[in-house]
N, C-alpha and C. Protein backbone atom coordinates (compact mmCIF):
# COMPACT_ATOMS: atom_id res chain seq x y z
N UNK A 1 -201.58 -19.49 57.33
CA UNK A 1 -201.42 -19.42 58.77
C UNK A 1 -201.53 -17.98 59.25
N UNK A 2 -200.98 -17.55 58.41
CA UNK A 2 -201.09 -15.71 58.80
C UNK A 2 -202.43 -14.97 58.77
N UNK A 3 -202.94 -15.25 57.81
CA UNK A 3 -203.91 -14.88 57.75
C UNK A 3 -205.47 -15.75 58.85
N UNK A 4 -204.93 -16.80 59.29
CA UNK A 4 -205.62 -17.38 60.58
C UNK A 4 -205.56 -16.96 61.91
N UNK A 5 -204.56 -16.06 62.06
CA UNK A 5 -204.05 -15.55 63.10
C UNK A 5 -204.50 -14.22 63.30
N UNK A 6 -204.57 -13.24 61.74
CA UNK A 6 -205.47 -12.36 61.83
C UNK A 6 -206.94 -11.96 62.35
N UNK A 7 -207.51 -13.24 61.93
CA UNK A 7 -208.55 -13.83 62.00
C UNK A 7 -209.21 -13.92 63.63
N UNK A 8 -207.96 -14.43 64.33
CA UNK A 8 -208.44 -14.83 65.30
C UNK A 8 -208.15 -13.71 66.68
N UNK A 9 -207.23 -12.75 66.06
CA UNK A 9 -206.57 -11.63 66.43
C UNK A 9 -207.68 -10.25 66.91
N UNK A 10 -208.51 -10.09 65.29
CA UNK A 10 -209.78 -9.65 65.15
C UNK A 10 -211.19 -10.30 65.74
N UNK A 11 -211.50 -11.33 65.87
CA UNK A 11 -212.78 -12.55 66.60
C UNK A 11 -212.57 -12.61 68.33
N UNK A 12 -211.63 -12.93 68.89
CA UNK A 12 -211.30 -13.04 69.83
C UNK A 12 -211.39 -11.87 71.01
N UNK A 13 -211.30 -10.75 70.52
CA UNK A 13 -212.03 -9.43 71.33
C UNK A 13 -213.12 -9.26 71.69
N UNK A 14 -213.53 -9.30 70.21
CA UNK A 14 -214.80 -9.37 69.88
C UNK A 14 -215.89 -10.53 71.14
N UNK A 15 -215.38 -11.47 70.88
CA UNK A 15 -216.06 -12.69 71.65
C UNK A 15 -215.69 -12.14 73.45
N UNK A 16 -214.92 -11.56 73.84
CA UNK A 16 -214.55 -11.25 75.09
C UNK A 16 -215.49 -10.19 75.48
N UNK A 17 -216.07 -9.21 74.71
CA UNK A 17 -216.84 -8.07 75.35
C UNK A 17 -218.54 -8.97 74.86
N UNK A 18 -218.67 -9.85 74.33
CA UNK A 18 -220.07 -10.40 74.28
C UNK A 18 -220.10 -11.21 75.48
N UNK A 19 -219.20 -11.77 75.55
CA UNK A 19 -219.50 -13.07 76.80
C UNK A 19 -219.82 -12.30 78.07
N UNK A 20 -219.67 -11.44 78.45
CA UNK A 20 -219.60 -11.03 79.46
C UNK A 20 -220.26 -9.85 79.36
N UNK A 21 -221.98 -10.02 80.42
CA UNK A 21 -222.51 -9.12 80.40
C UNK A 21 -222.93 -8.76 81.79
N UNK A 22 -222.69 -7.65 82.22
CA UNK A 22 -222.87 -6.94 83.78
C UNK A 22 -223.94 -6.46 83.89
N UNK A 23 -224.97 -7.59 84.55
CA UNK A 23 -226.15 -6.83 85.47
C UNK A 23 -226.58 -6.01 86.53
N UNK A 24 -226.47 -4.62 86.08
CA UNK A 24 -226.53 -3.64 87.24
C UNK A 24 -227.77 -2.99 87.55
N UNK A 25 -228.36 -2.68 88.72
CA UNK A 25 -229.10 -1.69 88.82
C UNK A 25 -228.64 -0.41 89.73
N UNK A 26 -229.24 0.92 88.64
CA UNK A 26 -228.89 2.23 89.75
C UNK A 26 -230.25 2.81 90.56
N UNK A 27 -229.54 2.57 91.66
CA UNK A 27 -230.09 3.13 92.67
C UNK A 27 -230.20 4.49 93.06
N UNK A 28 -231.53 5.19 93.29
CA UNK A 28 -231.18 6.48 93.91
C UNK A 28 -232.34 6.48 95.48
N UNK A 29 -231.59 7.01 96.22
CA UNK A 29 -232.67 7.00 97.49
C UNK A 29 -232.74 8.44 97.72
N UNK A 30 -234.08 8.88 97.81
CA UNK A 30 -233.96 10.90 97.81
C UNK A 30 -234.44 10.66 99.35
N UNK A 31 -234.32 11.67 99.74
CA UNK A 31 -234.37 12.02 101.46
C UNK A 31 -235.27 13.20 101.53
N UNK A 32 -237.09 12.57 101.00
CA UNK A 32 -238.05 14.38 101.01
C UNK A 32 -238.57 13.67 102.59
N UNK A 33 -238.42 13.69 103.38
CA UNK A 33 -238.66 13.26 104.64
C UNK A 33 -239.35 15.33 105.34
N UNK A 34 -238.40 15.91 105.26
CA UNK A 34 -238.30 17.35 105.99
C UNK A 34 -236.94 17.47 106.49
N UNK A 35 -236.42 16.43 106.66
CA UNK A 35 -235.51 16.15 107.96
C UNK A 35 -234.19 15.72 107.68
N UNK A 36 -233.10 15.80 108.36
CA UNK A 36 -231.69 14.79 108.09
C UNK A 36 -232.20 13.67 108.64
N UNK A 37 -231.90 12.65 107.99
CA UNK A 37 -231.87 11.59 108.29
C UNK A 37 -230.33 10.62 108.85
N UNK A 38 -230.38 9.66 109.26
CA UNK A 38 -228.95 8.55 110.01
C UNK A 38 -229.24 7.15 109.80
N UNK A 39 -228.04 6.61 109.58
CA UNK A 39 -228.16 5.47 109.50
C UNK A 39 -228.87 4.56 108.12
N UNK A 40 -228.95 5.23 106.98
CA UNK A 40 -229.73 4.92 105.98
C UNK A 40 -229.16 3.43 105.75
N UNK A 41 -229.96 2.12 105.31
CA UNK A 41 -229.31 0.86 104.90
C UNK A 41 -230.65 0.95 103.76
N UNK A 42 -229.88 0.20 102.70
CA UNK A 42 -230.65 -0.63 101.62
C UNK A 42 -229.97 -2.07 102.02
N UNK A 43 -231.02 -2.87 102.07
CA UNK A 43 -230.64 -3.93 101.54
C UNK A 43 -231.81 -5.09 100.72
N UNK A 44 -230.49 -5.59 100.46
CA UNK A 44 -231.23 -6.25 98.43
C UNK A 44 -230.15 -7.76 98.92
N UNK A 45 -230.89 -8.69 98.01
CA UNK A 45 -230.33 -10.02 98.24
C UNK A 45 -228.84 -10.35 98.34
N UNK A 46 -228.05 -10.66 99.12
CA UNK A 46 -226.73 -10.94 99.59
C UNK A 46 -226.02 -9.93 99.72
N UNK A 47 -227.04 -8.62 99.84
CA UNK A 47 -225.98 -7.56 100.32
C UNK A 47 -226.68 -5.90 100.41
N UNK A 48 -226.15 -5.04 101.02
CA UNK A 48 -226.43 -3.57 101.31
C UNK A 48 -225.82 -2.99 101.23
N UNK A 49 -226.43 -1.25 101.14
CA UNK A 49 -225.52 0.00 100.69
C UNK A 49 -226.37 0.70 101.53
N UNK A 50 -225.64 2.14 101.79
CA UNK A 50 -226.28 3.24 102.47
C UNK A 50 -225.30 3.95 103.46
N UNK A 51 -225.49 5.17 103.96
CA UNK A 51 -225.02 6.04 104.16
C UNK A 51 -225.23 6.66 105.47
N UNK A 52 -224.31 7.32 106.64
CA UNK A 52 -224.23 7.39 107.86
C UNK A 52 -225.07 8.53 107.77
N UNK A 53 -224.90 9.54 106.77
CA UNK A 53 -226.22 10.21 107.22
C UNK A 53 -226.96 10.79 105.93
N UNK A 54 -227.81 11.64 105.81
CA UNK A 54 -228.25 12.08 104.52
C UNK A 54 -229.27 13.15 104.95
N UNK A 55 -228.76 14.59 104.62
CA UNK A 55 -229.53 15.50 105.30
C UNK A 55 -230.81 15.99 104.08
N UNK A 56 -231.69 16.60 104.71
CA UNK A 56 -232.80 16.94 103.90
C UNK A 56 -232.95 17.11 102.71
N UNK A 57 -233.62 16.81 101.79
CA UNK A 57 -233.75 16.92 100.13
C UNK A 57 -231.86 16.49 99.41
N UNK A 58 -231.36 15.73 100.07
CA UNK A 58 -230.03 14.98 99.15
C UNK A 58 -230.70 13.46 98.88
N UNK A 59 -229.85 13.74 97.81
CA UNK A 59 -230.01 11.93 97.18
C UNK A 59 -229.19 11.47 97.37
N UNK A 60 -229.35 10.08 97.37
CA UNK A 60 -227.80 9.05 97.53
C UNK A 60 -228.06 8.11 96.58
N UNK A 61 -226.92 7.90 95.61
CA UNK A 61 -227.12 6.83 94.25
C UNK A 61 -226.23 5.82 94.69
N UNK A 62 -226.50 4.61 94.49
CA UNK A 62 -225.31 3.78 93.92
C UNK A 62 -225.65 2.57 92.83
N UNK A 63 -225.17 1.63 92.68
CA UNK A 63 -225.11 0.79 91.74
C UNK A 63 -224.88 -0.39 92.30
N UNK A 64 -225.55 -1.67 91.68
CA UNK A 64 -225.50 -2.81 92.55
C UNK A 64 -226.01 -4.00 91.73
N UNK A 65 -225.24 -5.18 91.85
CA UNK A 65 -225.78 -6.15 91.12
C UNK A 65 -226.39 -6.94 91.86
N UNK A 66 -227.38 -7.90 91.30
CA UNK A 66 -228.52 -8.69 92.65
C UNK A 66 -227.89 -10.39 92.28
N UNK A 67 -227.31 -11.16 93.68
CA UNK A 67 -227.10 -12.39 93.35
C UNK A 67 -228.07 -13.18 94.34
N UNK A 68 -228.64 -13.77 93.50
CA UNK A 68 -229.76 -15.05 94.34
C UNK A 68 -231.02 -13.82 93.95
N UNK A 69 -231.91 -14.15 94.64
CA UNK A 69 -233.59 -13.89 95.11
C UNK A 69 -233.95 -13.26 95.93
N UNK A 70 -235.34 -12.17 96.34
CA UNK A 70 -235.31 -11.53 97.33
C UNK A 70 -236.15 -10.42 97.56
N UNK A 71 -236.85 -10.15 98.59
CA UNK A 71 -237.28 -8.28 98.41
C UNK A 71 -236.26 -7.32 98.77
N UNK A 72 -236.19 -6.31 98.71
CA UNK A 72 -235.70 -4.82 99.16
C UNK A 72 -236.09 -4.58 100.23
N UNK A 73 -235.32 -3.87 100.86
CA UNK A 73 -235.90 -3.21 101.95
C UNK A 73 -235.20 -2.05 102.45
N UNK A 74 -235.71 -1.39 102.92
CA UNK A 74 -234.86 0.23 103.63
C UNK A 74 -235.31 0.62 105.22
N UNK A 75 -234.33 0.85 105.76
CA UNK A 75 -234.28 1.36 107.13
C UNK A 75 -233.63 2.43 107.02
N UNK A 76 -233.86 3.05 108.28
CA UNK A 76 -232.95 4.64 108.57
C UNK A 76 -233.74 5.22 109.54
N UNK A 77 -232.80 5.91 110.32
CA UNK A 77 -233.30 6.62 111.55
C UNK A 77 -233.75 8.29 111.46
N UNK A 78 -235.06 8.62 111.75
CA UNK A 78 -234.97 9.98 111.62
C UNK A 78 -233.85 10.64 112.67
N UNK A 79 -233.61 11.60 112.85
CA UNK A 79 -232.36 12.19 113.17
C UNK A 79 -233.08 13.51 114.03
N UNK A 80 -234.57 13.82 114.21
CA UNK A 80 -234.61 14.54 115.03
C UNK A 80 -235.97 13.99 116.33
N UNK A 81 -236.25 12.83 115.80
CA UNK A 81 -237.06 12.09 116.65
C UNK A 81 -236.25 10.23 117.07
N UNK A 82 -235.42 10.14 116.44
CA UNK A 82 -234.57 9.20 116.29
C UNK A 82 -235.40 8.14 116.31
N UNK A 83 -236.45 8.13 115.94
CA UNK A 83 -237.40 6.81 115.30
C UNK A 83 -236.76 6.14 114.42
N UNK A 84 -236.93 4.73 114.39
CA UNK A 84 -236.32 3.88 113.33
C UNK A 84 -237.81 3.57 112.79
N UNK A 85 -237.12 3.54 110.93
CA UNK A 85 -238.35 3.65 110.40
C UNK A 85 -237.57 2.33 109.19
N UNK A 86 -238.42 1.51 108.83
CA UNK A 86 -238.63 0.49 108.14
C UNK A 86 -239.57 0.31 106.95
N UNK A 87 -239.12 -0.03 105.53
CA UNK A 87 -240.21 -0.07 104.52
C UNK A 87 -239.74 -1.26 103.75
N UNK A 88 -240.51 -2.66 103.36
CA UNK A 88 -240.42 -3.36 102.20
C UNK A 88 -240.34 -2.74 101.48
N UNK A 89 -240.00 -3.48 100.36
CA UNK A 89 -239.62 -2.75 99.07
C UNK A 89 -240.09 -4.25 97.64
N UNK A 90 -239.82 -3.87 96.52
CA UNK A 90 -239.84 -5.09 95.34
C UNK A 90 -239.23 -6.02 95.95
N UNK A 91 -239.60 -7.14 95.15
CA UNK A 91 -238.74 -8.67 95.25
C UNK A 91 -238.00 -8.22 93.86
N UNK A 92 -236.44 -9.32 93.84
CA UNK A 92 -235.48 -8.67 93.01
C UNK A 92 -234.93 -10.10 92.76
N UNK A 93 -234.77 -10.53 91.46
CA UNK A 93 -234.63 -11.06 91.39
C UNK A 93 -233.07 -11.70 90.65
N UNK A 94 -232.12 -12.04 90.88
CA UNK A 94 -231.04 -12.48 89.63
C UNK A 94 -230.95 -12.10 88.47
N UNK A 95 -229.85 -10.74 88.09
CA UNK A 95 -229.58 -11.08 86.74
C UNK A 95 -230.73 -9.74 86.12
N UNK A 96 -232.19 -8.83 86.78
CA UNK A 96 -232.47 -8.27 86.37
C UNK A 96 -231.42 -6.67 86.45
N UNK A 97 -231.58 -5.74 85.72
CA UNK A 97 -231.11 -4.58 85.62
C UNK A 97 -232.01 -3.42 85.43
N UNK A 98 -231.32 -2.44 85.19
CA UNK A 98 -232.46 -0.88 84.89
C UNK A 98 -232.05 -0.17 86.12
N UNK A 99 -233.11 0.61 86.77
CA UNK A 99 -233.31 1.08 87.86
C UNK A 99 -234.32 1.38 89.21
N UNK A 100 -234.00 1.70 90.19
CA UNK A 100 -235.36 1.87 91.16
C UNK A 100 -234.80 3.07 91.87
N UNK A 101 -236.08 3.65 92.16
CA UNK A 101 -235.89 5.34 92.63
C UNK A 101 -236.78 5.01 94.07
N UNK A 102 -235.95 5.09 95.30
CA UNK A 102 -236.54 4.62 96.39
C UNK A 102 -237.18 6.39 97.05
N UNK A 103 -237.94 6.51 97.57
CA UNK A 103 -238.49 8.27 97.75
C UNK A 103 -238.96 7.99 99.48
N UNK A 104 -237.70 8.23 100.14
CA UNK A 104 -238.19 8.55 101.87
C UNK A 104 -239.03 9.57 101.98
N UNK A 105 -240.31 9.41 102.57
CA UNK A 105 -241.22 10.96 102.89
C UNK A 105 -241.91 10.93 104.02
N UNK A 106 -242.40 12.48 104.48
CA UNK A 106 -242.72 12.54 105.87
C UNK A 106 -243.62 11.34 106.69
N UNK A 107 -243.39 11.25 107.70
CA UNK A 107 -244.29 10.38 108.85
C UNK A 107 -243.85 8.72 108.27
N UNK A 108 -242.33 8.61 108.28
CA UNK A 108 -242.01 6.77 107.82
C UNK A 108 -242.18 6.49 107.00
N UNK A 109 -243.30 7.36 106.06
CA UNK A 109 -243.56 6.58 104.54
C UNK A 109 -242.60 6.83 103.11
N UNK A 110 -242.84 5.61 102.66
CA UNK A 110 -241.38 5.35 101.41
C UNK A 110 -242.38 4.70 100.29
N UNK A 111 -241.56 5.13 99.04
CA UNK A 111 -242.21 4.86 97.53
C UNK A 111 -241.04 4.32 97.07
N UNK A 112 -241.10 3.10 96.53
CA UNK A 112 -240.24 2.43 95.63
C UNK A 112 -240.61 2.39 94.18
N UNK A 113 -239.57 3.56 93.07
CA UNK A 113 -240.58 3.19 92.23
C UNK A 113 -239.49 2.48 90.85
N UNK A 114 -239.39 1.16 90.99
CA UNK A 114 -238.90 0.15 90.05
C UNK A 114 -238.89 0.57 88.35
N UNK A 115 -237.82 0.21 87.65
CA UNK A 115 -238.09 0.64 86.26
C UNK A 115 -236.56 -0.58 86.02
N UNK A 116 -237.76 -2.03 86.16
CA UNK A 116 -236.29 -2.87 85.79
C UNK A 116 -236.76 -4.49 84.69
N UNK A 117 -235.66 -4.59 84.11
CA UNK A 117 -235.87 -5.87 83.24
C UNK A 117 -237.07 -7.09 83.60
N UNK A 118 -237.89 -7.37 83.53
CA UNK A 118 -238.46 -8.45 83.83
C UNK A 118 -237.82 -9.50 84.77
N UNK A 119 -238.81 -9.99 85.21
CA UNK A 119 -238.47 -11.10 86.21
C UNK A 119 -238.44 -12.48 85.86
N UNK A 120 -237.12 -13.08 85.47
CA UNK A 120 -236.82 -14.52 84.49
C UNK A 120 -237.23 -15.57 85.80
C-alpha cells in the first residue's frame, strides 16, 4: 500500500503539468509611423488589447490566447492628423501559438508579420 501511494504521489504531478497546455501568442505592435499615435486596439477573436497611446518608435507587447476563429485586425488614431487608420490582419485560428510582430508605418500602412503553429 505504501509503496502505491508513492507511486501515485510521484505520477500524479507529473500528469497535472501534461494535461494542461496554454496556448499563447506574443504580440508586439511597433509604432515606425513618425508619429505618436492614440487609441491603439488589436483585436483577435473574442477579444482585444491595446493602448491609450503609443508615442513614436515604442513597442507595445502583450500575450493572448485565441478562443473560436477569426482575422486580426488593428485600428488607432494618428495623433497629429487624428485620422483613424484601419488594417486586416491573419485569420487566427483556436489553439494556435508562437508569435506575430504587427509594424504600424507611415501614410496608414501596417505589416503583420505571423510566426505561428499551423492552422488545425
Amino acid at each position: 500500500m505504501r509503496g502505491l501511494l508513492s507511486a501515485a504521489a510521484l505520477v500524479l504531478p507529473a500528469l497535472a503539468l501534461t494535461a494542461c497546455h496554454s496556448y499563447r501568442i506574443d504580440a508586439v505592435v511597433e509604432n515606425r509611423t513618425g508619429a505618436a499615435i492614440e487609441l491603439l486596439e488589436v483585436d483577435y477573436p473574442s477579444a482585444s488589447f491595446g493602448a491609450d497611446k503609443l508615442p513614436a518608435g515604442a513597442d507595445f507587447r502583450y500575450r493572448f490566447s485565441v478562443r473560436g476563429s477569426g482575422p486580426m485586425k488593428v485600428q488607432y488614431t494618428e495623433n497629429a492628423t487624428q485620422k483613424m487608420r484601419q488594417a486586416n490582419g491573419p485569420q487566427l485560428i483556436e489553439h494556435q501559438e508562437g508569435r506575430i510582430e504587427i509594424v504600424l508605418l507611415p501614410e496608414g500602412k501596417t505589416e503583420f508579420h505571423p510566426e505561428l503553429t499551423p492552422q488545425h
